[in-house]
Protein backbone atom coordinates (compact mmCIF):
# COMPACT_ATOMS: atom_id res chain seq x y z
CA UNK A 1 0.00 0.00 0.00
CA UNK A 2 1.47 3.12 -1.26
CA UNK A 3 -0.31 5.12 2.06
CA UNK A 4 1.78 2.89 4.32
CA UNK A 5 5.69 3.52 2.61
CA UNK A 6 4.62 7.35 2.77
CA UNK A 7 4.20 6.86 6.11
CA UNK A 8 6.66 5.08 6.96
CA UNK A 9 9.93 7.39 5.10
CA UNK A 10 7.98 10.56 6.15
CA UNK A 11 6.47 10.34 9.49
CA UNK A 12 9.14 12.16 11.78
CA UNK A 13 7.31 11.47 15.02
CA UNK A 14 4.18 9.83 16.52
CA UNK A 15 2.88 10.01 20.01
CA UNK A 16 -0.10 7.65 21.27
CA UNK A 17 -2.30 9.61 23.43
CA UNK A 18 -4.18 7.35 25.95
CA UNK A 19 -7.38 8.65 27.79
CA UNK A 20 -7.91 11.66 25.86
CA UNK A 21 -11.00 13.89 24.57
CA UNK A 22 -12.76 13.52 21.89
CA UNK A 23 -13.39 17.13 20.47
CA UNK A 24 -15.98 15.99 18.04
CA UNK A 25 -18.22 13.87 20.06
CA UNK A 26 -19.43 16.74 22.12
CA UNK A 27 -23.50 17.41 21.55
CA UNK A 28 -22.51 21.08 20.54
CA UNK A 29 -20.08 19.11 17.53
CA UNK A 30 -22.64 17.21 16.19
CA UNK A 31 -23.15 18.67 13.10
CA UNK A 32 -18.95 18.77 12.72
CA UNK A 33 -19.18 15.16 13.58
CA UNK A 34 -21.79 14.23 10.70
CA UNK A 35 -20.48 16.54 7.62
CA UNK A 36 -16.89 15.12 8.61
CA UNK A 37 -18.40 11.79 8.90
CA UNK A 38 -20.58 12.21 5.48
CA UNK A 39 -17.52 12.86 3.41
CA UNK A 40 -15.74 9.74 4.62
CA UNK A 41 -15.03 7.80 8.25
CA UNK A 42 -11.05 7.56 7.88
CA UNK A 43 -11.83 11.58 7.12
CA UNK A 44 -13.21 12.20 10.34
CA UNK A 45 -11.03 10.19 12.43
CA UNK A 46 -7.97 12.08 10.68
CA UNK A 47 -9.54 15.43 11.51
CA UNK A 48 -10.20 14.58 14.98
CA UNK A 49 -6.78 13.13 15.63
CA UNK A 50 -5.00 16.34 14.19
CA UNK A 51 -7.56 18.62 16.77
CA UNK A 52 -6.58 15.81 20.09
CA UNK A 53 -2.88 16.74 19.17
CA UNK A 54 -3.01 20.17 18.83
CA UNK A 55 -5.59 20.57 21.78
CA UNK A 56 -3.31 18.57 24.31
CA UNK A 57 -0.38 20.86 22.78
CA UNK A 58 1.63 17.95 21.09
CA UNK A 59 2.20 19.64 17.64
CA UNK A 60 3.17 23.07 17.25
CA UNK A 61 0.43 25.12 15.63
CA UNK A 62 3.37 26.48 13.01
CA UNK A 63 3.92 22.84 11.85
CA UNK A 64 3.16 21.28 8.36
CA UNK A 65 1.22 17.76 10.08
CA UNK A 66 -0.60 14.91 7.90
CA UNK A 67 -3.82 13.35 9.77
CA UNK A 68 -4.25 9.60 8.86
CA UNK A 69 -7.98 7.70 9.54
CA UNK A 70 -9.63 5.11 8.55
CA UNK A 71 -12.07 2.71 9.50
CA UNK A 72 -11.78 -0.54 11.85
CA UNK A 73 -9.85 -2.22 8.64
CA UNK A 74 -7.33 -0.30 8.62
CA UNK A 75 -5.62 3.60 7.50
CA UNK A 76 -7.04 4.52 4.04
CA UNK A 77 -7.56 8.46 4.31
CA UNK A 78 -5.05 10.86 5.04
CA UNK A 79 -5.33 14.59 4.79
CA UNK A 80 -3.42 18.35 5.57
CA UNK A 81 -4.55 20.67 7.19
CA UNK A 82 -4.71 24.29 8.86
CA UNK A 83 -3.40 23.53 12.76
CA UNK A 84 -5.87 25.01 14.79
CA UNK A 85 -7.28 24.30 18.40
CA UNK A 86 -10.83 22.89 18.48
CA UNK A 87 -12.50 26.09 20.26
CA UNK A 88 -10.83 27.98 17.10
CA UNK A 89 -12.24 26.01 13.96
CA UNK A 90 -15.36 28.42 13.31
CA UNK A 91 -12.66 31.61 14.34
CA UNK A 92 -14.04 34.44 12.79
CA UNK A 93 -10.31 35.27 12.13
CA UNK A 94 -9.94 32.95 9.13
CA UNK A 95 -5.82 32.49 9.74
CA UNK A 96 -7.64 30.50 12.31
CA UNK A 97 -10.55 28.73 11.11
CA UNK A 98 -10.45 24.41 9.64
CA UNK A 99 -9.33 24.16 6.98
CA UNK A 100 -8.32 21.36 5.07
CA UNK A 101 -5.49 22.20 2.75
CA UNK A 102 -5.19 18.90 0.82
CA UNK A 103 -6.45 15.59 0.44
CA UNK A 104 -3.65 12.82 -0.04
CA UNK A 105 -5.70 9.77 0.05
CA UNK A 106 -9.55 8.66 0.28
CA UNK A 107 -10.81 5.91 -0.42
CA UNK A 108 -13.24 5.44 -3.59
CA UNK A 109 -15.93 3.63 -1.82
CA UNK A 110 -17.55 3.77 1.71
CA UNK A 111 -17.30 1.19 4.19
């Protein structure tokens, strides 16, 4: 899987994060949760790992990160995007806002 060697020569760090948040499962996310969700599982989970990391300050908002997701089978989507905290992705300062930059990988059909 071409996802996998990418990883593999380009991923400069990794840090599991045990007994964490979950930004988008909050009731006032919801609506995150589903349009995230709608455009692909793997896409959500990416999102949501890239927000855990940022919000329990292990990446440095002025860093270039990938977000990899997928579904119980496995990493199939992986996307970059705008560092921001989660309290900031609807900023009305848009150097702050979500925004996803590029999509590297998705998968052509839904699990």
């Amino acid at each position: 899987m071409w996802l996998r060697r990418f990883l593999d020569e380009y991923a400069l760090a990794s840090v599991a994060v045990d007994e964490t948040h979950l930004p988008l499962h909050r009731r006032a996310m919801d609506a995150v949760q589903r349009t995230l969700y709608a455009v692909e599982q793997g896409f959500k989970v990416a999102m949501e790992g890239i927000l855990i990391a940022i919000d329990r300050d292990l990446i440095d908002l002025s860093k270039a990160v990938v977000g990899v997701g997928g579904s119980g089978s496995g990493a199939d989507t992986a996307l970059v995007a705008r560092l921001t905290r989660t309290a900031e992705i609807f900023a009305g300062d848009q150097s702050k806002k979500l925004e996803v930059r590029e999509i590297l990988a998705l998968p052509l059909e839904k699990k």
